[in-house]
C-alpha atoms as a PDB file:
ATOM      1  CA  UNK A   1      28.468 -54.569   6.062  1.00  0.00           C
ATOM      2  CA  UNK A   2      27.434 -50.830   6.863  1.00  0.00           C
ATOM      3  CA  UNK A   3      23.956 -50.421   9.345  1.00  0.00           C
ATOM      4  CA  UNK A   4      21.729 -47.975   7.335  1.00  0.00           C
ATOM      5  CA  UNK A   5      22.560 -44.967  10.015  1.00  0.00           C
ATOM      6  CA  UNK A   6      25.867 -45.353   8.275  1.00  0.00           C
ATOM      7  CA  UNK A   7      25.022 -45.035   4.425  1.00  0.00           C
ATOM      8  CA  UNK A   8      21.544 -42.715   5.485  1.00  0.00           C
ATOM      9  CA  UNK A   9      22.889 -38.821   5.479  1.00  0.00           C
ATOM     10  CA  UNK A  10      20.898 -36.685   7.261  1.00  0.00           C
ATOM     11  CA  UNK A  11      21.664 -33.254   8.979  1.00  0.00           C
ATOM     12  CA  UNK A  12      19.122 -31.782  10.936  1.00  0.00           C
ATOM     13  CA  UNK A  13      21.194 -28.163  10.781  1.00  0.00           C
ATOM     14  CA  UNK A  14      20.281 -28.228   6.822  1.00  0.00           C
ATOM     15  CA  UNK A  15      16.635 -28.263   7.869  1.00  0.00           C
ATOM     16  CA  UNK A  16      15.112 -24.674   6.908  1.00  0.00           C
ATOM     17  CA  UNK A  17      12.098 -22.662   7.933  1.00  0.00           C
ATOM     18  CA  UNK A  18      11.011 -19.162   6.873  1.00  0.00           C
ATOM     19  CA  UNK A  19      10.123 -17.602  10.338  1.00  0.00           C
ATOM     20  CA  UNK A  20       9.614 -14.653   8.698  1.00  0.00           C
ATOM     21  CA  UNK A  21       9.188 -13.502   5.232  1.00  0.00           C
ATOM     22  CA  UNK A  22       9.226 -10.829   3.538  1.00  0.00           C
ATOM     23  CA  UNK A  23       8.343  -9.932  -0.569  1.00  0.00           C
ATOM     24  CA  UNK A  24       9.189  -6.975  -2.376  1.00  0.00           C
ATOM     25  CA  UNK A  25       8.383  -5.440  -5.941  1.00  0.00           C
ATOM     26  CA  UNK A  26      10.449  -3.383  -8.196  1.00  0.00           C
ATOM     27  CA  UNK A  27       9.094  -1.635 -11.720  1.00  0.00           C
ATOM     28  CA  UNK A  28      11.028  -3.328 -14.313  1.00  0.00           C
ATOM     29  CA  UNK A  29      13.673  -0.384 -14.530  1.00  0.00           C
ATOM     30  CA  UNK A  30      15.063  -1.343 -11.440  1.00  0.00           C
ATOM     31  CA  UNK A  31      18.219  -3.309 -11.117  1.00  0.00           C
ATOM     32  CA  UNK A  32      17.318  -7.021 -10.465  1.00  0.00           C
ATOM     33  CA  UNK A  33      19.941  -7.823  -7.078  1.00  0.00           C
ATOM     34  CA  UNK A  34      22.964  -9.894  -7.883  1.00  0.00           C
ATOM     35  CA  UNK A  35      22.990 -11.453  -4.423  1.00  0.00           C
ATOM     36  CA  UNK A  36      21.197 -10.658  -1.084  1.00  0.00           C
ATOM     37  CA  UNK A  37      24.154 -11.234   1.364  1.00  0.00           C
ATOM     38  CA  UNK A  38      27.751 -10.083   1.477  1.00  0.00           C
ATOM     39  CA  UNK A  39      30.615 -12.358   2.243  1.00  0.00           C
ATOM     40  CA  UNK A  40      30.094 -12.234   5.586  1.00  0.00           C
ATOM     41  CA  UNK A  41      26.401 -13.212   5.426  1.00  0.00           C
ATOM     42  CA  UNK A  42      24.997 -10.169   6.341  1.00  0.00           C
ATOM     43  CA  UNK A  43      21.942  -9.096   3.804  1.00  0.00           C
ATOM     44  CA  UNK A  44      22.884  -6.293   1.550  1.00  0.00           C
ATOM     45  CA  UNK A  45      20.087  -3.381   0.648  1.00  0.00           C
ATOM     46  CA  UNK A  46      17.995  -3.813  -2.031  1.00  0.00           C
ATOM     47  CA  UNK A  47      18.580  -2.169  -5.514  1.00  0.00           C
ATOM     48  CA  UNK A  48      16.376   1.382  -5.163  1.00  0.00           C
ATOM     49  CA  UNK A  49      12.678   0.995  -6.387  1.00  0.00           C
ATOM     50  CA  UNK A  50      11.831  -2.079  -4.321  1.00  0.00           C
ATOM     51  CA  UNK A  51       8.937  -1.849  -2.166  1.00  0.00           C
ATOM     52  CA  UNK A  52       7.611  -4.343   0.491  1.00  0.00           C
ATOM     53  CA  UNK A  53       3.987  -6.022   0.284  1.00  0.00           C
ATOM     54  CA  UNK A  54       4.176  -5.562   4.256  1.00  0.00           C
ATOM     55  CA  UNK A  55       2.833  -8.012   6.745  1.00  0.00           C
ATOM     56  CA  UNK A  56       1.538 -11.425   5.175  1.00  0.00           C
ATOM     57  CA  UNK A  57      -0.693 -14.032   6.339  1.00  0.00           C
ATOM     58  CA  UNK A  58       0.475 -17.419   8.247  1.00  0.00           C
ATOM     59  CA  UNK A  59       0.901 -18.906   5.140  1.00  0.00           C
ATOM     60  CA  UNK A  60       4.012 -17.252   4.368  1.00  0.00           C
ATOM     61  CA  UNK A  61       5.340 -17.911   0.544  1.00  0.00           C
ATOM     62  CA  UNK A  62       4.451 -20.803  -1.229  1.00  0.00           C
ATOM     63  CA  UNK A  63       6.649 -22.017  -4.664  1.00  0.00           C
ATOM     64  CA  UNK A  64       5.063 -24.058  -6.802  1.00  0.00           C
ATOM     65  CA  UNK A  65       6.619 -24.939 -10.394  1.00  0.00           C
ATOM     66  CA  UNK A  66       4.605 -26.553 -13.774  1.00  0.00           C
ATOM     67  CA  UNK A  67       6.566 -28.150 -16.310  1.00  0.00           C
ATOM     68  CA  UNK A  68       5.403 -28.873 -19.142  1.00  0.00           C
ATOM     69  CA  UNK A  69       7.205 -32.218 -21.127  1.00  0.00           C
ATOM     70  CA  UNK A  70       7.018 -33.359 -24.919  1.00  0.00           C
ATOM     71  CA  UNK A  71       7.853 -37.059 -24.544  1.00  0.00           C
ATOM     72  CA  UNK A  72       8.441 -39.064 -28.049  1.00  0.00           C
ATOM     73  CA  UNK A  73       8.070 -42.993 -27.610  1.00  0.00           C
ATOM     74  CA  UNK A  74      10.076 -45.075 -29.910  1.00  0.00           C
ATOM     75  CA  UNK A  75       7.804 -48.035 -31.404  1.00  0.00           C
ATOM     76  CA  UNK A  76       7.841 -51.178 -29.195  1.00  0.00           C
ATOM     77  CA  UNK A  77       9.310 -48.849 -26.133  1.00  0.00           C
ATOM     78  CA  UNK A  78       7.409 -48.553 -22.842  1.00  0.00           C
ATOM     79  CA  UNK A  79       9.434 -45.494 -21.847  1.00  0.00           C
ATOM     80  CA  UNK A  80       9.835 -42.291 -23.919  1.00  0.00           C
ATOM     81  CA  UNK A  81      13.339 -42.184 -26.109  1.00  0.00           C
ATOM     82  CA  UNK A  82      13.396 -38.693 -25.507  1.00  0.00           C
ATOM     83  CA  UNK A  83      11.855 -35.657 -23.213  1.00  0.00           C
ATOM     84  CA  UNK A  84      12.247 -32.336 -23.481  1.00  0.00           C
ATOM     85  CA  UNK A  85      10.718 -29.516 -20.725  1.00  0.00           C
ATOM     86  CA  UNK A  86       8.953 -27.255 -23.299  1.00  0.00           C
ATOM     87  CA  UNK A  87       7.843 -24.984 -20.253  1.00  0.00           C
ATOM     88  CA  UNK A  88       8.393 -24.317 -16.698  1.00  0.00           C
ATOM     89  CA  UNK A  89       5.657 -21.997 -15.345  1.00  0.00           C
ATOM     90  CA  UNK A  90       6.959 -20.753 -11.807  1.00  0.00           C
ATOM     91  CA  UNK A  91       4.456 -19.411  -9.550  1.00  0.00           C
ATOM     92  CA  UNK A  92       4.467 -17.733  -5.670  1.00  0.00           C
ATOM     93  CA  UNK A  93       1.560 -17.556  -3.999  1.00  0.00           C
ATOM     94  CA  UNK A  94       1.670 -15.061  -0.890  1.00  0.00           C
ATOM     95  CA  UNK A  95      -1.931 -13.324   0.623  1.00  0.00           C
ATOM     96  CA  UNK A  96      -0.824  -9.402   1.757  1.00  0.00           C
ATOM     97  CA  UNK A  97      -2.657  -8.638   4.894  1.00  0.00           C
ATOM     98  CA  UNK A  98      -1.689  -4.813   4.548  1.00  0.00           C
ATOM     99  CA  UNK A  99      -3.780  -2.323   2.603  1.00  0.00           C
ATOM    100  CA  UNK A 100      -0.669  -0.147   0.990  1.00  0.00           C
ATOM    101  CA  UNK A 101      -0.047   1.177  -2.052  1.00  0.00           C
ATOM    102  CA  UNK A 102       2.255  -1.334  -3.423  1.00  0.00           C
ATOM    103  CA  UNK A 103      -0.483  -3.986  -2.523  1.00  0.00           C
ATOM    104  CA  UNK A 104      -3.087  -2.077  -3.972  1.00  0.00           C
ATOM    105  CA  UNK A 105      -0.608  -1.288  -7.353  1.00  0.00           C
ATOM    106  CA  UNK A 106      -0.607  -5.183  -7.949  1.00  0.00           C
ATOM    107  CA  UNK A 107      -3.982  -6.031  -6.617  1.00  0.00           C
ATOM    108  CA  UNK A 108      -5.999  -3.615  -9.390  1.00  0.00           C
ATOM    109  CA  UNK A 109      -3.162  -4.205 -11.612  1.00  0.00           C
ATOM    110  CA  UNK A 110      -2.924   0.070 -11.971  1.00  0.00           C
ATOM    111  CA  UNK A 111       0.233   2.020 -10.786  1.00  0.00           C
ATOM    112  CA  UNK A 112      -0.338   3.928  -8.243  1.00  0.00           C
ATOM    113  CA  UNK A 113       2.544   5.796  -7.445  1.00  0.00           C
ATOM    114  CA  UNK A 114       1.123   9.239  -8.295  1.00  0.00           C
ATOM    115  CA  UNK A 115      -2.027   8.654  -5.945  1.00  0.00           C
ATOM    116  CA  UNK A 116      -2.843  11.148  -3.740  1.00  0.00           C
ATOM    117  CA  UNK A 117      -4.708  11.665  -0.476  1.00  0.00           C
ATOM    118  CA  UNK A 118      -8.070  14.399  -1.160  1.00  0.00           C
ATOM    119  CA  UNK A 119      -9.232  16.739   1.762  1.00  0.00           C
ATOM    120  CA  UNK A 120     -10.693  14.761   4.950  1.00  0.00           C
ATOM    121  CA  UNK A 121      -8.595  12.008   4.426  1.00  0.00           C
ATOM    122  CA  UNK A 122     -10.214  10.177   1.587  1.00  0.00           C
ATOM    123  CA  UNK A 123      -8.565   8.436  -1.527  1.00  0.00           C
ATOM    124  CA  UNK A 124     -10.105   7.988  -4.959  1.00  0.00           C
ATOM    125  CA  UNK A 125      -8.884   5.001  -7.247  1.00  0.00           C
ATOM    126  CA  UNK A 126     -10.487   4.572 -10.749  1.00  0.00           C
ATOM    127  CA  UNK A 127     -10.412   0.358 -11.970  1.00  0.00           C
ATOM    128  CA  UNK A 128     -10.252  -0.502 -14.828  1.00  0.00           C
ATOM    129  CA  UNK A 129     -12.571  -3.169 -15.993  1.00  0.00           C
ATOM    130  CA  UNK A 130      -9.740  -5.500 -17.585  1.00  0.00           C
ATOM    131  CA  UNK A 131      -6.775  -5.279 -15.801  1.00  0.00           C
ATOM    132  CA  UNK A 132      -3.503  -4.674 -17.810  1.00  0.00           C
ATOM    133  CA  UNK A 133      -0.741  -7.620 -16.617  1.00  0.00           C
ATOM    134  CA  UNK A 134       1.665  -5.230 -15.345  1.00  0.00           C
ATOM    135  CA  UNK A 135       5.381  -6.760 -15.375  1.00  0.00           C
ATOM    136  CA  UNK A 136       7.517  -6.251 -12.126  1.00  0.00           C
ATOM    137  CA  UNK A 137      10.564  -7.679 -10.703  1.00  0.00           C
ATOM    138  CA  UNK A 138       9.940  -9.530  -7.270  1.00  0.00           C
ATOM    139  CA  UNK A 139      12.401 -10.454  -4.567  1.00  0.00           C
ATOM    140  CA  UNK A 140      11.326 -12.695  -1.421  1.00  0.00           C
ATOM    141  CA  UNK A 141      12.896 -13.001   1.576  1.00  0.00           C
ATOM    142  CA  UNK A 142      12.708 -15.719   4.337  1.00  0.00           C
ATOM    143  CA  UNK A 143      14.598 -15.615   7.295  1.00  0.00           C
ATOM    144  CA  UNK A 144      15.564 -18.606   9.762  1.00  0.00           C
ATOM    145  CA  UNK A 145      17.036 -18.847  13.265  1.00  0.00           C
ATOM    146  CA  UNK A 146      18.649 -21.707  14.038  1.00  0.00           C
ATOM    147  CA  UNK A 147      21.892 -23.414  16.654  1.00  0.00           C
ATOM    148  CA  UNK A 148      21.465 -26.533  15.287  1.00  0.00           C
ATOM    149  CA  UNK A 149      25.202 -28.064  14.149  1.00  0.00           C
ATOM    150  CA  UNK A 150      26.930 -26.420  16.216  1.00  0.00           C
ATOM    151  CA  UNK A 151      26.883 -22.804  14.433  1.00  0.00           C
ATOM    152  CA  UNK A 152      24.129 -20.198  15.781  1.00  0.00           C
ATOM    153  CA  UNK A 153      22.639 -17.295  14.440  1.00  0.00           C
ATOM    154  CA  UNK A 154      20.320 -15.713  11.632  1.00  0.00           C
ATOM    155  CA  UNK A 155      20.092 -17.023   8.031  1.00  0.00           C
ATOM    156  CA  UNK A 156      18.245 -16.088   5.022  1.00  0.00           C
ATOM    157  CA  UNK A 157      16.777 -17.591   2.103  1.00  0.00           C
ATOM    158  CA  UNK A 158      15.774 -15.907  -1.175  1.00  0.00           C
ATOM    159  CA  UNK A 159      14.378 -16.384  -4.326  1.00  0.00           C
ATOM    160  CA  UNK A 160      12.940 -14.086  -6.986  1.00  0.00           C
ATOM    161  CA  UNK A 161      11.607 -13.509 -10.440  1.00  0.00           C
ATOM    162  CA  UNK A 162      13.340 -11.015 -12.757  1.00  0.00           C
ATOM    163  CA  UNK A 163      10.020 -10.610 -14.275  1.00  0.00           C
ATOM    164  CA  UNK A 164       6.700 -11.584 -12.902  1.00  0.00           C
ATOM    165  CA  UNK A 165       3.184 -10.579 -13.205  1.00  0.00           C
ATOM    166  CA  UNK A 166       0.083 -10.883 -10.946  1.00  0.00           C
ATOM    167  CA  UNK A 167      -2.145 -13.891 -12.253  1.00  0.00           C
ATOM    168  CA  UNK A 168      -4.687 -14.433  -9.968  1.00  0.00           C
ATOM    169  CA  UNK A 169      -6.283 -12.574  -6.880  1.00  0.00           C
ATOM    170  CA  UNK A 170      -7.954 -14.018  -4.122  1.00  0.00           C
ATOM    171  CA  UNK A 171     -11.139 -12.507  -2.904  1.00  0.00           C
ATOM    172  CA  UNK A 172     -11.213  -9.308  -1.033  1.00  0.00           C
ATOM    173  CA  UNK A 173     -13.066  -9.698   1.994  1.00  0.00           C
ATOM    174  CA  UNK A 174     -14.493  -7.148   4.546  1.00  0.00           C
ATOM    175  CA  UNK A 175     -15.374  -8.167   7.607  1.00  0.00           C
ATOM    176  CA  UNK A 176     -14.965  -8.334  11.117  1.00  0.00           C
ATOM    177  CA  UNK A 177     -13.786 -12.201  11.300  1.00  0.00           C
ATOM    178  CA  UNK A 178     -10.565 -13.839  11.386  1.00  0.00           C
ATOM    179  CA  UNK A 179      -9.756 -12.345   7.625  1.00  0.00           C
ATOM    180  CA  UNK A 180      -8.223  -9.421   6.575  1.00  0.00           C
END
């Protein structure tokens, strides 16, 4: 008879972290990327138009997916006969800590790629009082470092949304505390 460390797989070098991450937005005319490595597992550039969000909090990225099931129960059944996913709402939560344009772009929901610096240094942005959902493509990167299973070096996780839209905004807070 096998002990349980026999049938119980585990491998610690399959274990990943994002020690850094990074998120970028595209408009919707740019080219969404294929892949993010090459062969040799080196990341490739970004398709032109993507711009990084720039330093974010501890947090990092958080993924977080709804799915919405229609379940049909046959008469005298305590299970459903059948399911079906009638949605799956995927969502990435990530708080900017820079104040840059592309930040600002998704934050007020305007583009701002025309904005412009007056004289004495000060910058001018009209809100509007609904917000328009603006679509954009979105690419995250995480990277990892790890020598675990016998293999060293640098490797990178990614994930992205051909089209996405800002939902929700936290609150924008000014102060001199541990926020920014």
């Amino acid at each position: 008879m096998p002990l349980f460390d026999d049938v119980a797989v585990k491998n610690e070098a399959l274990i990943r972290k994002g020690l850094d991450v990074a998120v970028f937005i595209a408009p919707m005319t740019a080219d969404f990327p294929a892949r993010l490595t090459d062969e040799a597992g080196e990341l490739e550039e970004l398709p032109e138009g993507y711009e990084p969000l720039g330093q974010l909090s501890e947090d990092g990225a958080s993924w977080a997916r709804e799915t919405e099931v229609s379940d049909l129960f046959g008469i005298g059944t305590a299970e459903p006969v059948r399911s079906d996913v009638r949605r799956a709402t995927k969502r990435l939560t990530v708080v900017p800590m820079e104040t840059n344009r592309t930040v600002l772009s998704q934050y007020l929901g305007i583009d701002l790629s025309a904005l412009s610096t007056l004289a004495g240094g000060a910058t001018v942005i009209d809100e509007p009082g609904l917000p328009p959902f603006n679509y954009v493509r979105l690419v995250a990167i995480a990277k990892d470092v790890s020598s675990l299973g016998g293999g060293s070096g640098e490797y990178y996780l990614g994930r992205g949304f051909p089209r996405a839209r800002v939902t929700e905004v936290a609150e924008n807070v000014w102060s001199d505390g541990d926020t920014a």
